[in-house]
Protein backbone atom coordinates (compact mmCIF):
# COMPACT_ATOMS: atom_id res chain seq x y z
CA UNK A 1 -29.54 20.00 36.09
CA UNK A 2 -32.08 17.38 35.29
CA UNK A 3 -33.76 16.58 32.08
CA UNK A 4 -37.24 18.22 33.04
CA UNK A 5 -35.08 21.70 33.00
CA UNK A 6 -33.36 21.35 30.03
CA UNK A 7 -34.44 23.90 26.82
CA UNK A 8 -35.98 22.24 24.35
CA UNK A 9 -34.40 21.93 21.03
CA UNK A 10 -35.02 25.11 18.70
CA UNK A 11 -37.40 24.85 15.72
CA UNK A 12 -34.93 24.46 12.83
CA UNK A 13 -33.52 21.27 14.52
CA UNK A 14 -36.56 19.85 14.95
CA UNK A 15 -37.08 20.26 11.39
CA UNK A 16 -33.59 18.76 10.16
CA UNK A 17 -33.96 15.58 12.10
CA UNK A 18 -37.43 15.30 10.68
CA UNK A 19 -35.74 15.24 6.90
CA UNK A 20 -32.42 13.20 8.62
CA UNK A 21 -35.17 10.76 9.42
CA UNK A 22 -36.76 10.35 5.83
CA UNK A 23 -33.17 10.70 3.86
CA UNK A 24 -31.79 7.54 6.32
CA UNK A 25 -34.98 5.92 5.83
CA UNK A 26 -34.91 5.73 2.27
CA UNK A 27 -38.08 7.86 1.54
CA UNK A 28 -36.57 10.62 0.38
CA UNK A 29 -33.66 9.21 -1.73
CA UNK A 30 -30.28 10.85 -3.57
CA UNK A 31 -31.15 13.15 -6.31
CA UNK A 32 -35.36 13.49 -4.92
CA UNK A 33 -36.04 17.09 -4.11
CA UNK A 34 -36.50 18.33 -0.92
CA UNK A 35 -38.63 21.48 -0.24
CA UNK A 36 -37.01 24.67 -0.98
CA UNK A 37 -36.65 27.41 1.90
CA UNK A 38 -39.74 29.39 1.47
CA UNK A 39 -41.78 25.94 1.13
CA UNK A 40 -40.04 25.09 4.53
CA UNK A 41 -41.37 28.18 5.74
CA UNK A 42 -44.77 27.46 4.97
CA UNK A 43 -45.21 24.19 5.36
CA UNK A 44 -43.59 24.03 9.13
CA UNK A 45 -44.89 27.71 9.82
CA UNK A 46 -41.12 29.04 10.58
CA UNK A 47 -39.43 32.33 9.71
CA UNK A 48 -37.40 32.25 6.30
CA UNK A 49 -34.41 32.66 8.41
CA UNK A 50 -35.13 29.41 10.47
CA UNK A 51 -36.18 28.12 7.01
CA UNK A 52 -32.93 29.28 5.84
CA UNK A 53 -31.28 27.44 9.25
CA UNK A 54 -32.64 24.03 7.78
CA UNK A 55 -30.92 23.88 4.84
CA UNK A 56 -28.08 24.76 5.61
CA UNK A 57 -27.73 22.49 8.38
CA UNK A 58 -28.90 19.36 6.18
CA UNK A 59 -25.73 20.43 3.58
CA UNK A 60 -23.15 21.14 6.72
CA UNK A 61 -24.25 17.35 7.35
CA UNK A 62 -24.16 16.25 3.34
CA UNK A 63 -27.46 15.21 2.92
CA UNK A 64 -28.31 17.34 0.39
CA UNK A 65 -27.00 19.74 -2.08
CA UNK A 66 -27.65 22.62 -4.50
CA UNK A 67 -28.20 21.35 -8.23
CA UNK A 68 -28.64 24.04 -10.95
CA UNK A 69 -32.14 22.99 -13.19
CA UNK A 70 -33.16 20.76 -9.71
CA UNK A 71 -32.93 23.08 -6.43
CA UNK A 72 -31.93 21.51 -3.38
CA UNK A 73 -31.46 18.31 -3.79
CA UNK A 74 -30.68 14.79 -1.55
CA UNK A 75 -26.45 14.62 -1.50
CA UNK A 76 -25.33 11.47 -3.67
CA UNK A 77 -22.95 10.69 -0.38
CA UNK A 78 -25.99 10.36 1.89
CA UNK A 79 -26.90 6.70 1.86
CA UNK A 80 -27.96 4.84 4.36
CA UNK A 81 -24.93 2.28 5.02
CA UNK A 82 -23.06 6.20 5.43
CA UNK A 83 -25.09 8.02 7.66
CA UNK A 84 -26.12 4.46 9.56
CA UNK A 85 -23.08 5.81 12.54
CA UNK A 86 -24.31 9.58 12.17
CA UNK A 87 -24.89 11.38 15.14
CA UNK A 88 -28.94 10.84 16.51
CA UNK A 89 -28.48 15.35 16.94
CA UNK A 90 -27.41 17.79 14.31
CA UNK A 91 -23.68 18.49 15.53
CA UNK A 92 -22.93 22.11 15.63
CA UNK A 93 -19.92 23.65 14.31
CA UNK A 94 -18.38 24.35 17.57
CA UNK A 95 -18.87 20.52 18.25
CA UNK A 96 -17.35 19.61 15.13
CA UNK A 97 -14.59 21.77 14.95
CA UNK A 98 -11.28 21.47 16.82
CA UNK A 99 -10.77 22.27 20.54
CA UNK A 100 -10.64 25.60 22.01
CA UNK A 101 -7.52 26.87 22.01
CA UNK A 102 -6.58 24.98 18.95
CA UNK A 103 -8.39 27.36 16.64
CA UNK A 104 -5.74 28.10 13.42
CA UNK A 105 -5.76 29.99 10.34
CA UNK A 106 -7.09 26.91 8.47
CA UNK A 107 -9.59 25.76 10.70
CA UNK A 108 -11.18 29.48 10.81
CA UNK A 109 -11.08 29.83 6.44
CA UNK A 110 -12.46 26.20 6.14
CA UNK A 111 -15.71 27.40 8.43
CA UNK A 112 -15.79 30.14 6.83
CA UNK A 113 -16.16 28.71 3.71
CA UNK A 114 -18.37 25.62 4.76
CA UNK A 115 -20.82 29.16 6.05
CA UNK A 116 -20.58 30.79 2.33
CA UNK A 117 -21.07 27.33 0.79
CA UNK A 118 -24.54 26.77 2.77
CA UNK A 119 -25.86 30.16 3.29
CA UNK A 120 -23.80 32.42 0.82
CA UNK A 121 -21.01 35.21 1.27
CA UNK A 122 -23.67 37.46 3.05
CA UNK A 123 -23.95 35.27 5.67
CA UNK A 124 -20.07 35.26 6.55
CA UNK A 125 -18.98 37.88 9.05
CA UNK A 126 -16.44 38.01 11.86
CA UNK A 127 -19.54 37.76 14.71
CA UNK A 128 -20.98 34.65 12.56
CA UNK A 129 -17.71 32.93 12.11
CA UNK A 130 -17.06 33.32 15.62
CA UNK A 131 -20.43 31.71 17.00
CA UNK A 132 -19.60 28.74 14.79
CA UNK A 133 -16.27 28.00 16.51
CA UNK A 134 -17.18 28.61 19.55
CA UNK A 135 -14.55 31.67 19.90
CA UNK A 136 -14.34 34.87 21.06
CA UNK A 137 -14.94 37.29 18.08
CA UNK A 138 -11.72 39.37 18.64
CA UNK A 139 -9.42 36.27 18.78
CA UNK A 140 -9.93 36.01 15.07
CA UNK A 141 -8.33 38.75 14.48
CA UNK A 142 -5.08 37.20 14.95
CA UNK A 143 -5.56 35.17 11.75
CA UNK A 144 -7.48 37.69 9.63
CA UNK A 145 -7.87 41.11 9.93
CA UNK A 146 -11.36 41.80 8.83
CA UNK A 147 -14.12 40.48 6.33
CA UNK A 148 -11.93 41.56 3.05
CA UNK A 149 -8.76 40.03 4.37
CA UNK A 150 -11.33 36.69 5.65
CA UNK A 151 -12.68 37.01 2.00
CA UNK A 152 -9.82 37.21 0.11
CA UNK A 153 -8.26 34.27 2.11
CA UNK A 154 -11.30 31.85 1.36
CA UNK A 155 -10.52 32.54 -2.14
CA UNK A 156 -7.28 31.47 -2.31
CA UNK A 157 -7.93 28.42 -0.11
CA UNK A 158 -10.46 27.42 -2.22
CA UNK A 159 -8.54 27.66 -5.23
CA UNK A 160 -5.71 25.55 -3.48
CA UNK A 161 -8.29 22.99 -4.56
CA UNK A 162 -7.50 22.17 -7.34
CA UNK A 163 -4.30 20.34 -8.28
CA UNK A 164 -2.09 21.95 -11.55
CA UNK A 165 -0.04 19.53 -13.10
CA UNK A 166 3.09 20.08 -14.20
CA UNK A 167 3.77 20.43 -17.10
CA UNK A 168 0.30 19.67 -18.19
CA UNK A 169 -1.14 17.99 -21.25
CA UNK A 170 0.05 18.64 -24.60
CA UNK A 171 -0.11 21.82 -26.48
CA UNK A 172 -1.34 25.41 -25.38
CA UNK A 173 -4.95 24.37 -25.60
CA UNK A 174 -5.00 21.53 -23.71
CA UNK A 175 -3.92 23.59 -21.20
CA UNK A 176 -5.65 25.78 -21.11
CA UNK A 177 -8.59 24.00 -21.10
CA UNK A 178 -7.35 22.31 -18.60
CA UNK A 179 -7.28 25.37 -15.88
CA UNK A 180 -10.48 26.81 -17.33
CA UNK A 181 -12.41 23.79 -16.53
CA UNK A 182 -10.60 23.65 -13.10
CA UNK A 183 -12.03 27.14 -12.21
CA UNK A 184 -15.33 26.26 -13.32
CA UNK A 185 -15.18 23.19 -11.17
CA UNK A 186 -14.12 25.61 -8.45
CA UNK A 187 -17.27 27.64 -9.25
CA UNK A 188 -19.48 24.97 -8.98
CA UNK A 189 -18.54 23.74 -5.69
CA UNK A 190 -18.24 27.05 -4.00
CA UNK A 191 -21.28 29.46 -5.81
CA UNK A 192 -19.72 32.16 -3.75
CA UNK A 193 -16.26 32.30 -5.18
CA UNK A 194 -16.69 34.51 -8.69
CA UNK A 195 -18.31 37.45 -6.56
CA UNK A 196 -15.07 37.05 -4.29
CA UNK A 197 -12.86 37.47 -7.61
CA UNK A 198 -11.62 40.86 -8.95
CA UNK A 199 -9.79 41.67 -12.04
CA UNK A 200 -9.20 45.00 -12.28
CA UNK A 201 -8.04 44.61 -8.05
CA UNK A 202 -6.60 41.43 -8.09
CA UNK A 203 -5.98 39.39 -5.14
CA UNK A 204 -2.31 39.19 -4.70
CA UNK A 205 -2.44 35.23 -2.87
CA UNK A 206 0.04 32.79 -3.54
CA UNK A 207 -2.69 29.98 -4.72
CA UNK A 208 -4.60 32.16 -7.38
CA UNK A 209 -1.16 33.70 -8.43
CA UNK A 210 0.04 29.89 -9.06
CA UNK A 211 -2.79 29.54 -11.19
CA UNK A 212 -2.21 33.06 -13.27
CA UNK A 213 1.50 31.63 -13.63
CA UNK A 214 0.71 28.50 -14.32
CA UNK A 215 -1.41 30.03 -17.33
CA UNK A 216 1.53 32.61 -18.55
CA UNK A 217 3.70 29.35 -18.47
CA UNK A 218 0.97 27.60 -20.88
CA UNK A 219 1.60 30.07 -23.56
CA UNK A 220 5.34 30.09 -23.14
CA UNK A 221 6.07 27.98 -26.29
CA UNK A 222 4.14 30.17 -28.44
CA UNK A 223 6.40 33.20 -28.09
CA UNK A 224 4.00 36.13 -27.37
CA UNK A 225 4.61 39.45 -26.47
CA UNK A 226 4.25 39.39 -22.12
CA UNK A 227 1.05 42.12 -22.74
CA UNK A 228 -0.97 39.28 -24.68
CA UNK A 229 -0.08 36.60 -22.41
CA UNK A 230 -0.99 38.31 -19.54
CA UNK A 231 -4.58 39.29 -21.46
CA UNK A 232 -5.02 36.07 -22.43
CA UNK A 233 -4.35 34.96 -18.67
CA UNK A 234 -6.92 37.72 -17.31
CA UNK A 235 -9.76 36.74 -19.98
CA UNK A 236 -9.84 32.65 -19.45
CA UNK A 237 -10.98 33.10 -15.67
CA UNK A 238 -13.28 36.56 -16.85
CA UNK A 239 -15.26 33.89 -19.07
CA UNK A 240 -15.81 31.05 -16.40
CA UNK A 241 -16.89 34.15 -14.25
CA UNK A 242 -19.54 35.49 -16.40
CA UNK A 243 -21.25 31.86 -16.67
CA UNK A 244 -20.29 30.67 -12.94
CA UNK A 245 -22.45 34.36 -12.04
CA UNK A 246 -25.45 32.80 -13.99
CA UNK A 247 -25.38 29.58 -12.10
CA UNK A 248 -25.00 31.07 -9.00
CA UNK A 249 -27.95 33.62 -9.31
CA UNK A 250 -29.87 30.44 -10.49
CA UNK A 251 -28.96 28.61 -8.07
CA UNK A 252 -30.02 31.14 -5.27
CA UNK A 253 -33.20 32.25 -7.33
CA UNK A 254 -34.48 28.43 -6.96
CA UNK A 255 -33.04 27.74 -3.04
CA UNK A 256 -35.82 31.18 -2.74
CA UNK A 257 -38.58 30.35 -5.01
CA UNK A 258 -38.62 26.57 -4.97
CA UNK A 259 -39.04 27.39 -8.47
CA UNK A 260 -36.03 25.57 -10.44
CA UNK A 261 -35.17 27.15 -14.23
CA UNK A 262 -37.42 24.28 -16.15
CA UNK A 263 -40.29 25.23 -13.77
CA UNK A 264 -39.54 28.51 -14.32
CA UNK A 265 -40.02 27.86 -18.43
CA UNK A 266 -42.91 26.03 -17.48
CA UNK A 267 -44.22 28.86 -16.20
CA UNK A 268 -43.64 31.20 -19.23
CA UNK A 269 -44.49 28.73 -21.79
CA UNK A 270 -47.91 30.57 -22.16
CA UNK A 271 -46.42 33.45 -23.07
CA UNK A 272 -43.98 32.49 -25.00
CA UNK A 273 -46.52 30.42 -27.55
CA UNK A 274 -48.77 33.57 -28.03
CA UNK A 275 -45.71 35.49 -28.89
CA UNK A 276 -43.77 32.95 -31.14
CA UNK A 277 -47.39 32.17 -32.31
CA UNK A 278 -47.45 35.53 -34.21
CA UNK A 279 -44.70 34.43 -36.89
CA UNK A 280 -42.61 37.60 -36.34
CA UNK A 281 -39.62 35.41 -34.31
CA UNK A 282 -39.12 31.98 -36.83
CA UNK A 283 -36.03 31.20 -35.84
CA UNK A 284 -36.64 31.48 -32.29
CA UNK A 285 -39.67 29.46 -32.29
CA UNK A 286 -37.34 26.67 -33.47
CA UNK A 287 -34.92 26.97 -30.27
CA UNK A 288 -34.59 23.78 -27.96
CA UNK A 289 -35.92 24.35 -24.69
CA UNK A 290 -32.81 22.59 -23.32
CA UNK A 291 -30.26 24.94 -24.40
CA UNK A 292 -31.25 27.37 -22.50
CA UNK A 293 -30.80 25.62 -19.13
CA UNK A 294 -27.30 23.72 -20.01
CA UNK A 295 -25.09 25.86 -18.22
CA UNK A 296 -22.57 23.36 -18.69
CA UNK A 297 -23.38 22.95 -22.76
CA UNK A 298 -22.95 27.03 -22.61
CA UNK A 299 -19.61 27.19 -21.09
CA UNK A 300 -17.99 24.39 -22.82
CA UNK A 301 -19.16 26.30 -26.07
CA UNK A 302 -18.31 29.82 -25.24
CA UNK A 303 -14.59 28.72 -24.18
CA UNK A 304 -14.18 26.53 -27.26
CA UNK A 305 -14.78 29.44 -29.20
CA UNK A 306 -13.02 32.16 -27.39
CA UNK A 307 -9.81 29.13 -28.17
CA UNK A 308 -10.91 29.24 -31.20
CA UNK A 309 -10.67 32.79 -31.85
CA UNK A 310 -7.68 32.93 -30.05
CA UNK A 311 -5.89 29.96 -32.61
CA UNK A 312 -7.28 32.15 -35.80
CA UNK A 313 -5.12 34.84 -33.75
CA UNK A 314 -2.19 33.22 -33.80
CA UNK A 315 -2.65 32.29 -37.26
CA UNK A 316 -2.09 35.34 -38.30
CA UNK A 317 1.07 35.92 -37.04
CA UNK A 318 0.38 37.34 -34.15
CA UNK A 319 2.70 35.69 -32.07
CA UNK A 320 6.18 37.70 -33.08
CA UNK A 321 9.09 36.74 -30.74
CA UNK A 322 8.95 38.43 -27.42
């Protein structure tokens, strides 16, 4: 077939090599914003979903990333003396995956997660996550059995992640702020992963049970009855949840609007002066802008005093001999 025959390349990868271009070129440099999907959309005249394309592409290839409070942002790892050997195409998954006929268990979970990681769990499905390897979508069957199962498994290989040690830093709260900032590490890598979390139907996987046991074990020198350990194991991860939900809504809210949350502020600071303006909220009027936005600031605070609570607990004699 000769060259005059051959399709030309779609849209969306016209689009990433444009911003490949710029990133290795310096003009658009680590941490510098780059257009969010609907501005894609507009500016290039695509569909959000070939908008959509773009982005994710540019983060299957690290060169940028999603920062809460920024958007999406240039990747820290894409400099030029790292990208200088990159590929002059966007490589697709099928090309950078293994063989066919190699295709294991691993391989198929790791797609599947780089997929949620770009696009979010709604874009993961059996049809999707076959296209991307370049398989047949009934031979993935023989590793998972469905979505749930595929789900579930992501979970627990993300959360093979990150490393335990054994037997951990001193004293029950160094421990356990140990694992809790673990999981919210976990959170902030992989947006995805507290909507794949259940506690009231648990995911019985050996990697999140290691870290529930790993937890119990944490509280083993302080002698409590097996019914508050096992609360106490359930409630750490239900906190980084509830804040790892907020990032990840804010995180998709400014991928869609382009809007990040001190734009967003910005945007409200009208109306927020003519109603702090009237005297009736004092005390709010005197709240730092930046609190609001430091997800991070709000987490370390809300787990520092659930431990706190939790040592006033123990104060009191709650912990009687098992």
């Amino acid at each position: 077939m000769t060259s005059a025959t051959q399709r030309p390349d779609p849209p969306y990868r016209r689009i990433v090599a444009e911003f490949r271009t710029r990133i290795l070129a310096g003009d658009l440099r680590p941490g510098d914003r780059v257009p969010s999907i609907r501005q894609i959309a507009q500016r290039w005249g695509v569909a959000v979903a070939t908008a959509t394309k773009v982005v994710a592409a540019l983060r299957d290839e690290g060169l940028v990333e999603a920062k809460v409070g920024a958007g999406t942002v240039v990747s820290a790892r894409a400099s030029r003396k790292e990208r200088s050997a990159g590929p002059a195409v966007l490589p697709t998954a099928r090309q950078a995956g293994a063989p066919k006929g190699s295709l294991n268990r691993k391989h198929v979970l790791r797609t599947a997660i780089a997929i949620a990681d770009a696009e979010g769990l709604g874009a993961v499905s059996m049809r999707r996550l076959a296209a991307e390897l370049g398989a047949g979508p009934m031979s993935l069957y023989r590793h998972v059995t469905g979505k749930d199962e595929l789900v579930t498994q992501m979970a627990d290989e993300v959360f093979g992640e990150a490393e335990l040690p054994v037997p951990g830093p001193e004293g029950w709260r160094a421990k356990l702020e140990l694992i809790a900032h673990r999981h919210w590490e976990l959170s902030r890598r992989h947006l995805w992963l507290p909507r794949a979390v259940s506690f009231t139907r648990p995911l019985l996987v050996p990697n999140m049970m290691a870290h529930t046991e790993w937890t119990l074990r944490a509280l083993d020198e302080l002698e409590l009855p097996m019914e508050t350990r096992i609360r106490e194991a359930l409630t750490l991860p239900a906190l980084v949840r509830t804040v790892a939900l907020s990032m990840a809504e804010e995180a998709e809210a400014e991928q869609e609007t382009g809007v990040t949350l001190d734009g967003w502020w910005l945007l409200q600071r009208k109306r927020a002066d003519e109603l702090l303006s009237t005297g009736q909220f004092p005390l709010l009027a005197m709240l730092p802008e930046e609190t609001v936005s430091d997800l991070d600031g709000m987490f370390d605070y809300i787990l520092a005093r659930h431990l706190d609570g939790f040592a006033v607990m123990l104060s009191r004699g709650a912990a009687r001999p098992r």
